[in-house]
PDB file of N, CA and C in Angstrom:
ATOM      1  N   UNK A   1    -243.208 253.247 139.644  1.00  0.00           N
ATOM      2  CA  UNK A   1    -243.121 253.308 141.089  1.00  0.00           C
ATOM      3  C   UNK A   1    -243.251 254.773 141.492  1.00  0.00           C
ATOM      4  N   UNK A   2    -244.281 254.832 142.450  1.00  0.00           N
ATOM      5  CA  UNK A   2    -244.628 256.265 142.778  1.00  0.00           C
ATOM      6  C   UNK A   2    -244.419 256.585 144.094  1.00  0.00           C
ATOM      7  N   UNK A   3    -244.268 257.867 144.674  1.00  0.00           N
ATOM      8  CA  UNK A   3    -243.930 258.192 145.915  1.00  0.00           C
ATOM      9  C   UNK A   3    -245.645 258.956 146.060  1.00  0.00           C
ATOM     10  N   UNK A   4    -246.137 257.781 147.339  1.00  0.00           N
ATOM     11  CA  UNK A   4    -247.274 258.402 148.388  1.00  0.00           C
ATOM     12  C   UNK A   4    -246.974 259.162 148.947  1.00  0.00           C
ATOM     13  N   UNK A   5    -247.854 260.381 149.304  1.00  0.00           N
ATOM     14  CA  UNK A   5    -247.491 261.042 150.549  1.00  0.00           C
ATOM     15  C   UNK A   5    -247.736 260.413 151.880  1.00  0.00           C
ATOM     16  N   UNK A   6    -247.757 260.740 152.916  1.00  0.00           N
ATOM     17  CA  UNK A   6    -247.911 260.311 154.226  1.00  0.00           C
ATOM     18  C   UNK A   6    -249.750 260.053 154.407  1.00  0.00           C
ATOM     19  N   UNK A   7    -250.425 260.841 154.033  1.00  0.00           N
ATOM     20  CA  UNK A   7    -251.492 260.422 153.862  1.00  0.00           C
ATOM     21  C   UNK A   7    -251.971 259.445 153.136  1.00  0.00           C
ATOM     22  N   UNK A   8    -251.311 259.763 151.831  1.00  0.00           N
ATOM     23  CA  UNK A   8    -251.506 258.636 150.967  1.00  0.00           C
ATOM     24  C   UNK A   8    -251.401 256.922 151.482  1.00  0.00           C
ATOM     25  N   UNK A   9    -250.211 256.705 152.590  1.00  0.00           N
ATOM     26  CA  UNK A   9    -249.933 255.915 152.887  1.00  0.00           C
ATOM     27  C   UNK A   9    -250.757 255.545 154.766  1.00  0.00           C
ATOM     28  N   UNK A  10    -251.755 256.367 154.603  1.00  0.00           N
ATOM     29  CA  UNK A  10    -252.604 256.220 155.636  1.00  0.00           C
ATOM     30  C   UNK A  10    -253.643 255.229 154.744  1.00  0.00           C
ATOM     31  N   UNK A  11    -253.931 255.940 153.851  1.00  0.00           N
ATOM     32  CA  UNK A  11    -254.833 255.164 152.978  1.00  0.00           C
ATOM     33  C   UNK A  11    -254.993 253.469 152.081  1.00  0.00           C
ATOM     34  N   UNK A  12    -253.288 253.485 152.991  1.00  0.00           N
ATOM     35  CA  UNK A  12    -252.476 252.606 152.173  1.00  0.00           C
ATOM     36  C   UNK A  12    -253.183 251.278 153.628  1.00  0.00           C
ATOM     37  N   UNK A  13    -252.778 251.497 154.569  1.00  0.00           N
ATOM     38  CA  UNK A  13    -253.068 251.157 155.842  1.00  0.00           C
ATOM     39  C   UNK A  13    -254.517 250.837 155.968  1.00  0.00           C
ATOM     40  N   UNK A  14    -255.073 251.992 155.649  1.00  0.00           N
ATOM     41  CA  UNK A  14    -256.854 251.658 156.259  1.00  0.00           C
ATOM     42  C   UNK A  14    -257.042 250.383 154.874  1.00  0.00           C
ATOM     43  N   UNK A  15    -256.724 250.593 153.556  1.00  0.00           N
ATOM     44  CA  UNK A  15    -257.540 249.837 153.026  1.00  0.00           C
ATOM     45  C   UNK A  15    -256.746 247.892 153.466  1.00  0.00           C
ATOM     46  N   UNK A  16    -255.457 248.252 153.719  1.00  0.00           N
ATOM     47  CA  UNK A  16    -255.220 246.690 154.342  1.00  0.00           C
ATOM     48  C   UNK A  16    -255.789 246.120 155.146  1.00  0.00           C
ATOM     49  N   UNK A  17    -255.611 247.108 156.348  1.00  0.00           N
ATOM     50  CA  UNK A  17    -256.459 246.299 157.600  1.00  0.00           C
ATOM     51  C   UNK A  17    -257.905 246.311 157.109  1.00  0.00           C
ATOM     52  N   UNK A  18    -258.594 246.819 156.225  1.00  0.00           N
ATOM     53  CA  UNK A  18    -259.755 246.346 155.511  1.00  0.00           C
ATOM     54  C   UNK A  18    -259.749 244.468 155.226  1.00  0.00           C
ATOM     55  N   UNK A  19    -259.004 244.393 154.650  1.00  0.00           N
ATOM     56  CA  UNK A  19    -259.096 243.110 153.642  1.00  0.00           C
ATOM     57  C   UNK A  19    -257.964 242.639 154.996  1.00  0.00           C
ATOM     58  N   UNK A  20    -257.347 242.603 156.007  1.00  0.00           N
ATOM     59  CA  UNK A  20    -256.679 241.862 157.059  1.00  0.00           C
ATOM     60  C   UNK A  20    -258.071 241.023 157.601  1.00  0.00           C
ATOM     61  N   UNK A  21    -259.090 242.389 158.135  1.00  0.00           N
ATOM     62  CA  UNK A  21    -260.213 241.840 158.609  1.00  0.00           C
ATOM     63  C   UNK A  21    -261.349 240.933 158.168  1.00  0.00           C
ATOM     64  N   UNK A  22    -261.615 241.254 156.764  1.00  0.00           N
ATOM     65  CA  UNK A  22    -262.079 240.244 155.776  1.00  0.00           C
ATOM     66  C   UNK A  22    -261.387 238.962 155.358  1.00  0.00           C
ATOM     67  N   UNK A  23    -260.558 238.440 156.315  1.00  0.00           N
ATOM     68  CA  UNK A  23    -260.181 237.564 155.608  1.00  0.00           C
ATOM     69  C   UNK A  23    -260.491 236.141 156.314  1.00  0.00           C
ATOM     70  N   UNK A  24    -260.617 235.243 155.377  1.00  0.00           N
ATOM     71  CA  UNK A  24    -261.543 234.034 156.364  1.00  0.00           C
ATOM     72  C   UNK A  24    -260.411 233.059 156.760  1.00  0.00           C
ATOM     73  N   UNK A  25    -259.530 232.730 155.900  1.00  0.00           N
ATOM     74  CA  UNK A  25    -258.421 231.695 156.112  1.00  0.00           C
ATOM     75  C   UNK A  25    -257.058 231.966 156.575  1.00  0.00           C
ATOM     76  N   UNK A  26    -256.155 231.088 156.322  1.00  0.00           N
ATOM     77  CA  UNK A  26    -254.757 231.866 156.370  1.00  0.00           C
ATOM     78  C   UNK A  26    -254.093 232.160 155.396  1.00  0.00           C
ATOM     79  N   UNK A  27    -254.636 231.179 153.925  1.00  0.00           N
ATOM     80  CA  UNK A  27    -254.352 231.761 152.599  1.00  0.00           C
ATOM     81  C   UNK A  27    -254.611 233.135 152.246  1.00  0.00           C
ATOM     82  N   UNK A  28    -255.839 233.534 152.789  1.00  0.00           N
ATOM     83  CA  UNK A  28    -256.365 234.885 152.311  1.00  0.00           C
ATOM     84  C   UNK A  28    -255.084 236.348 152.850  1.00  0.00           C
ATOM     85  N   UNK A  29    -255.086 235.805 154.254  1.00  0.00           N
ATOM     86  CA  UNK A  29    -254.248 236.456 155.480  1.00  0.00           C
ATOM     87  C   UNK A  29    -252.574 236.421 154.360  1.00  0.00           C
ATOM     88  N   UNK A  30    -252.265 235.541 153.811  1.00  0.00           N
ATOM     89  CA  UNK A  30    -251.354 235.133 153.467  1.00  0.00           C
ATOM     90  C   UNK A  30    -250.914 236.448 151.740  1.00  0.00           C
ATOM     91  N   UNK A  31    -251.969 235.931 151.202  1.00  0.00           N
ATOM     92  CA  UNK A  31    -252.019 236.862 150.162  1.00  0.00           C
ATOM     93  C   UNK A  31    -252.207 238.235 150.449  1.00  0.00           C
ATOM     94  N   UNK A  32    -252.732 238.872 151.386  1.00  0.00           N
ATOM     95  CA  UNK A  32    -252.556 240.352 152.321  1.00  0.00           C
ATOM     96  C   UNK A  32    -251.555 240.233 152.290  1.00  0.00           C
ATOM     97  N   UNK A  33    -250.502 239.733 153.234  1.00  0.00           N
ATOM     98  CA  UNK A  33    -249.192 239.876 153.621  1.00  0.00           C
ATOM     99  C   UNK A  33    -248.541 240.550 152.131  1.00  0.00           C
ATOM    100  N   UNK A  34    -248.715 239.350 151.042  1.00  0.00           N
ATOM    101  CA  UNK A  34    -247.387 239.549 150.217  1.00  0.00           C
ATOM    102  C   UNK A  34    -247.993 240.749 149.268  1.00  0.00           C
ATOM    103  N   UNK A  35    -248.804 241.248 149.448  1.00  0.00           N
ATOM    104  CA  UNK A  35    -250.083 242.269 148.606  1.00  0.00           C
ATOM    105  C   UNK A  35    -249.099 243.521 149.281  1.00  0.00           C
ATOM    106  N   UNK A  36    -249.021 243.692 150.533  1.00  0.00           N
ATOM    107  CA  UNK A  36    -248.447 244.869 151.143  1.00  0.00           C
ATOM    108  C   UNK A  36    -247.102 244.581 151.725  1.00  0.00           C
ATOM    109  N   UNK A  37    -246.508 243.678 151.642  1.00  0.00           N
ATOM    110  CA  UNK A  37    -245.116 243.762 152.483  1.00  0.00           C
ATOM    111  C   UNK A  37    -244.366 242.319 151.891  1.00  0.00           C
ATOM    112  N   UNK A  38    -244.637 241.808 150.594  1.00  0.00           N
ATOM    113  CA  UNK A  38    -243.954 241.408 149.877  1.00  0.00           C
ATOM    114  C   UNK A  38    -243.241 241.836 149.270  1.00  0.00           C
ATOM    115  N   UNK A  39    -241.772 241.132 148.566  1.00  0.00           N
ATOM    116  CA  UNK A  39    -241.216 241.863 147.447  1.00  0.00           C
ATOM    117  C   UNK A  39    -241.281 242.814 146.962  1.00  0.00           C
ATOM    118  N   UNK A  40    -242.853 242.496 146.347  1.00  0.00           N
ATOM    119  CA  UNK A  40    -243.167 243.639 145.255  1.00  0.00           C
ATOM    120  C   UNK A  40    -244.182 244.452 145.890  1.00  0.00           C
ATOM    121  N   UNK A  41    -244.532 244.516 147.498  1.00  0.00           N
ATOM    122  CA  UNK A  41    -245.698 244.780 147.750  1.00  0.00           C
ATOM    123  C   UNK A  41    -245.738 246.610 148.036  1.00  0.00           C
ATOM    124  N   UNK A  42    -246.937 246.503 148.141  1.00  0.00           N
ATOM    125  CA  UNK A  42    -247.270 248.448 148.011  1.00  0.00           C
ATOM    126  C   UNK A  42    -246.106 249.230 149.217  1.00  0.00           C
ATOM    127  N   UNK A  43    -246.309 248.867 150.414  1.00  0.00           N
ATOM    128  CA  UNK A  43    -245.697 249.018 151.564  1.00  0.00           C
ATOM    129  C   UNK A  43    -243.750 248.975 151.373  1.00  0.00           C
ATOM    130  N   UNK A  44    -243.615 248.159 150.557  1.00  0.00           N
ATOM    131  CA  UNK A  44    -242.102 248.016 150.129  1.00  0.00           C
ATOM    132  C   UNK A  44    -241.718 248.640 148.907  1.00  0.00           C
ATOM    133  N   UNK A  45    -242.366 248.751 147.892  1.00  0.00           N
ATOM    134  CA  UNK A  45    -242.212 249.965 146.738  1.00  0.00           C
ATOM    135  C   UNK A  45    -241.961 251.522 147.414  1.00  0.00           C
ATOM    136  N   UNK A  46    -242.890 251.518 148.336  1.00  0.00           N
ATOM    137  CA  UNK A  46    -242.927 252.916 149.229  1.00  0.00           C
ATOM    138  C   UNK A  46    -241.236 252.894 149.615  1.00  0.00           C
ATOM    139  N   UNK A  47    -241.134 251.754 150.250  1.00  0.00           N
ATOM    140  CA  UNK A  47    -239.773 251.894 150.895  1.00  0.00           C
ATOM    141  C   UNK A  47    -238.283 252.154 150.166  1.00  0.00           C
ATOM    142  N   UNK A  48    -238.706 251.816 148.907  1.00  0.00           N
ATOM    143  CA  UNK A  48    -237.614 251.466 147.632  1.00  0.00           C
ATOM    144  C   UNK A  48    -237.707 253.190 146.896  1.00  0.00           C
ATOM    145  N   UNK A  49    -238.472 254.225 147.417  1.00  0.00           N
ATOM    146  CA  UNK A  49    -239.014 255.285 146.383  1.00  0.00           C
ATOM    147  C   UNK A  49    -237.947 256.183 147.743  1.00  0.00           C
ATOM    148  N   UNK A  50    -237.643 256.125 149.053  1.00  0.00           N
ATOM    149  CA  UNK A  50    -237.238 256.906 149.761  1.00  0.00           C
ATOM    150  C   UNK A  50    -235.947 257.830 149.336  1.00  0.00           C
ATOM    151  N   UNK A  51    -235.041 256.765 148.628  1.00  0.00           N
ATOM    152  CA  UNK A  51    -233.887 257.379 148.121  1.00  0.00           C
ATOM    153  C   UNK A  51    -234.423 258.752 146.960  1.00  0.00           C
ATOM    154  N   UNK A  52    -235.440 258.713 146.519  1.00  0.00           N
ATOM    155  CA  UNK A  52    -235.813 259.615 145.424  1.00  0.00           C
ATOM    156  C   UNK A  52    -236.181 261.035 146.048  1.00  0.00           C
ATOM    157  N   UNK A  53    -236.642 260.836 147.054  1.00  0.00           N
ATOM    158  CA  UNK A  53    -236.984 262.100 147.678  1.00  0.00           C
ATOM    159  C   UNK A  53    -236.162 263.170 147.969  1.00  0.00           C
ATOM    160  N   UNK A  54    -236.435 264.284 148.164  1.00  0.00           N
ATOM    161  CA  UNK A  54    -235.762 265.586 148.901  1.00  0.00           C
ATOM    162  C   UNK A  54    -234.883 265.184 149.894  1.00  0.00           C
ATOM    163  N   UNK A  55    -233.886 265.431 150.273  1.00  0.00           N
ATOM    164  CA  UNK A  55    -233.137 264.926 151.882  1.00  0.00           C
ATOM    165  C   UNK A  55    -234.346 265.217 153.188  1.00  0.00           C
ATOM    166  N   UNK A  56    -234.456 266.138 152.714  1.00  0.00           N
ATOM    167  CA  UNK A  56    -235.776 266.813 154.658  1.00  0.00           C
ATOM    168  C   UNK A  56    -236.809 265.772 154.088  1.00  0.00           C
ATOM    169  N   UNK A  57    -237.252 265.354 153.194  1.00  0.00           N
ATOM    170  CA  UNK A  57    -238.250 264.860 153.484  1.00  0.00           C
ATOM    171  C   UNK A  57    -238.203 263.214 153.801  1.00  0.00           C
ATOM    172  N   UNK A  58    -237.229 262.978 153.362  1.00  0.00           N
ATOM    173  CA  UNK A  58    -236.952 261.478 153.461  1.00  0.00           C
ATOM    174  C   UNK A  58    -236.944 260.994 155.381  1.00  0.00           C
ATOM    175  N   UNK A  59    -236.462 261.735 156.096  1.00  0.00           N
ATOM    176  CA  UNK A  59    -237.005 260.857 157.290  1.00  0.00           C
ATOM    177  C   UNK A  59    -238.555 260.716 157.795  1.00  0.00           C
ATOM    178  N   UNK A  60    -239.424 261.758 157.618  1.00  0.00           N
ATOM    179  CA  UNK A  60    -240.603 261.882 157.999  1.00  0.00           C
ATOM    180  C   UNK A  60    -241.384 260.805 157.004  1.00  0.00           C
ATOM    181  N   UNK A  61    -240.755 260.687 155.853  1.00  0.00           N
ATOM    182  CA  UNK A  61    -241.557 259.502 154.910  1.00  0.00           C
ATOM    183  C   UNK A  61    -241.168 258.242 155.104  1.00  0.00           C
ATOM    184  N   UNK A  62    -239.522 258.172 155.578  1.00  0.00           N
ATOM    185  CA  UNK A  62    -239.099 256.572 156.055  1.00  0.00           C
ATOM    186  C   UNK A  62    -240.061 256.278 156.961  1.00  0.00           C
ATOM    187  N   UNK A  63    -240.279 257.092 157.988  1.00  0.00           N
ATOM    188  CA  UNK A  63    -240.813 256.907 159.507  1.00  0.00           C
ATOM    189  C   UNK A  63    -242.036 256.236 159.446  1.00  0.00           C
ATOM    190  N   UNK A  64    -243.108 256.944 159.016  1.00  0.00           N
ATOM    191  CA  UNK A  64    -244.174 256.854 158.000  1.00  0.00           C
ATOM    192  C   UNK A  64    -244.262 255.787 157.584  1.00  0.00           C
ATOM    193  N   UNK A  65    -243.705 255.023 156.725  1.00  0.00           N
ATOM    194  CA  UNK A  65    -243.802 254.286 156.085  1.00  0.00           C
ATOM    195  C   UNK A  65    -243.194 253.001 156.503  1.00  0.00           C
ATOM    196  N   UNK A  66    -242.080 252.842 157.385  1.00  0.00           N
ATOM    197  CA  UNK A  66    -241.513 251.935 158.556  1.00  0.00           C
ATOM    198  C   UNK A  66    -242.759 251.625 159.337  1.00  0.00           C
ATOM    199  N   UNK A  67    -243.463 252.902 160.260  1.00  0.00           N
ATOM    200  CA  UNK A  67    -244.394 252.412 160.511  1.00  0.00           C
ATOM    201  C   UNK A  67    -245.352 251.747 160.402  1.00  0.00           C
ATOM    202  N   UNK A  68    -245.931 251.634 159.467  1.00  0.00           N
ATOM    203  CA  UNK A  68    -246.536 250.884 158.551  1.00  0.00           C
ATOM    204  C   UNK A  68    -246.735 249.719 158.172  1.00  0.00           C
ATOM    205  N   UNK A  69    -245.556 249.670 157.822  1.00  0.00           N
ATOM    206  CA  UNK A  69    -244.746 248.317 158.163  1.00  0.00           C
ATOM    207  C   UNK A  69    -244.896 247.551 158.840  1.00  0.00           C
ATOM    208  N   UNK A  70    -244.741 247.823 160.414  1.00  0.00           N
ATOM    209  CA  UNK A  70    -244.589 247.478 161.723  1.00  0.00           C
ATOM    210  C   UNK A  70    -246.255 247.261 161.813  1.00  0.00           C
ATOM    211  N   UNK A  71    -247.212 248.137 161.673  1.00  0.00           N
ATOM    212  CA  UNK A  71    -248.706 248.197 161.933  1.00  0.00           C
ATOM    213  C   UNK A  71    -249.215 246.937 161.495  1.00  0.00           C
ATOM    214  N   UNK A  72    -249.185 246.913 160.255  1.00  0.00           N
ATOM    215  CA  UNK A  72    -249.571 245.640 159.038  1.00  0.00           C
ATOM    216  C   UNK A  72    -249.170 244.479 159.675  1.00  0.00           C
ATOM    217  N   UNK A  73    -247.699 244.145 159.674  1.00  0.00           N
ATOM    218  CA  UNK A  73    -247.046 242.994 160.080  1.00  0.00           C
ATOM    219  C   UNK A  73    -247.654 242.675 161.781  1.00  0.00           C
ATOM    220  N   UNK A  74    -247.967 243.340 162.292  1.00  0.00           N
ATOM    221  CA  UNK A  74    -248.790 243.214 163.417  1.00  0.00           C
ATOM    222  C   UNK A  74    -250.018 242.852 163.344  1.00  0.00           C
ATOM    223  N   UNK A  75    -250.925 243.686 162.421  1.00  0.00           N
ATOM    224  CA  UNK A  75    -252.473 242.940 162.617  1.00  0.00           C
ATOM    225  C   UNK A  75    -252.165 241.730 161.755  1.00  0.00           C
ATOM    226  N   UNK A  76    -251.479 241.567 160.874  1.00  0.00           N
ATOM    227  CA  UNK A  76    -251.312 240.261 159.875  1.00  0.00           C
ATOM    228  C   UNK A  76    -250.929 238.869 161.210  1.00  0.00           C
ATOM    229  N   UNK A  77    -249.928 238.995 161.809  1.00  0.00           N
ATOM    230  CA  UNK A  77    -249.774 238.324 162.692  1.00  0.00           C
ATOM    231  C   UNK A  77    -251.110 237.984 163.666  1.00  0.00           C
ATOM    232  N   UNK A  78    -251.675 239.432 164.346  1.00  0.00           N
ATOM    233  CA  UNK A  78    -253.139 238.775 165.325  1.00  0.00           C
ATOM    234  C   UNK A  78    -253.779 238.365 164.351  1.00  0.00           C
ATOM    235  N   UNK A  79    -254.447 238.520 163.108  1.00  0.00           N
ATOM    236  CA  UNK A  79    -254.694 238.006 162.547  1.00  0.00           C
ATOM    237  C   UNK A  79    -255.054 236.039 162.359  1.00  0.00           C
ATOM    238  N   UNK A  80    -254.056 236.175 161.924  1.00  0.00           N
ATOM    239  CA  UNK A  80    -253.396 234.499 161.844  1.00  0.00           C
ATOM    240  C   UNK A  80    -253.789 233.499 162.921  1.00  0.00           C
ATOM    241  N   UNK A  81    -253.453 234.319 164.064  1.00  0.00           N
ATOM    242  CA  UNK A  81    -252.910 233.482 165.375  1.00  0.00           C
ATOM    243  C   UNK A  81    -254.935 233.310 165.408  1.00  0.00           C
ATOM    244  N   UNK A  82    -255.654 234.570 165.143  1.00  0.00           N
ATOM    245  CA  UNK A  82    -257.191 234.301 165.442  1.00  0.00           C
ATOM    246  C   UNK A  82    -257.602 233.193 164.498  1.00  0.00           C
ATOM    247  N   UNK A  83    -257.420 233.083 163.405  1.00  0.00           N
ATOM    248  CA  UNK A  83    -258.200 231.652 162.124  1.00  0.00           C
ATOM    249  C   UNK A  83    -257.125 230.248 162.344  1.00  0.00           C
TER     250      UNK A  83
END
């Protein structure tokens, strides 16, 4: 388990809503979800790595990465509601 930087986790973002937009069904939509904000997903490893960090840096990377969160779980949702 590795700590992204903030960019890193831009990258983390563009390539989801990549494959959010490619997706034809709600299975597909479905397997996105748990790919990035499952259990084990990229978006939640990020979240599980915060305690490891520097103190100063840990809010600007929660934030970051909360956001993220919030972004995903949003197009995943319009998503859905469109197929």
């Amino acid at each position: 388990m590795s700590v992204d930087s903030s960019g890193d986790i831009q990258s983390i973002i563009d390539e989801a809503l990549v494959e959010i937009l490619d997706s034809e069904s709600t299975r597909d939509i479905e397997q996105v979800r748990i790919r990035y904000l499952g259990k084990k997903g990229r978006i939640t490893e990020q979240l599980k790595c915060i305690g490891s960090l520097p103190t100063k840096e840990r809010r600007a990377f929660g934030q970051a990465v909360n956001g993220a969160k919030q972004v995903l779980a949003e197009k995943i949702s319009e998503r859905t509601e469109e197929l």
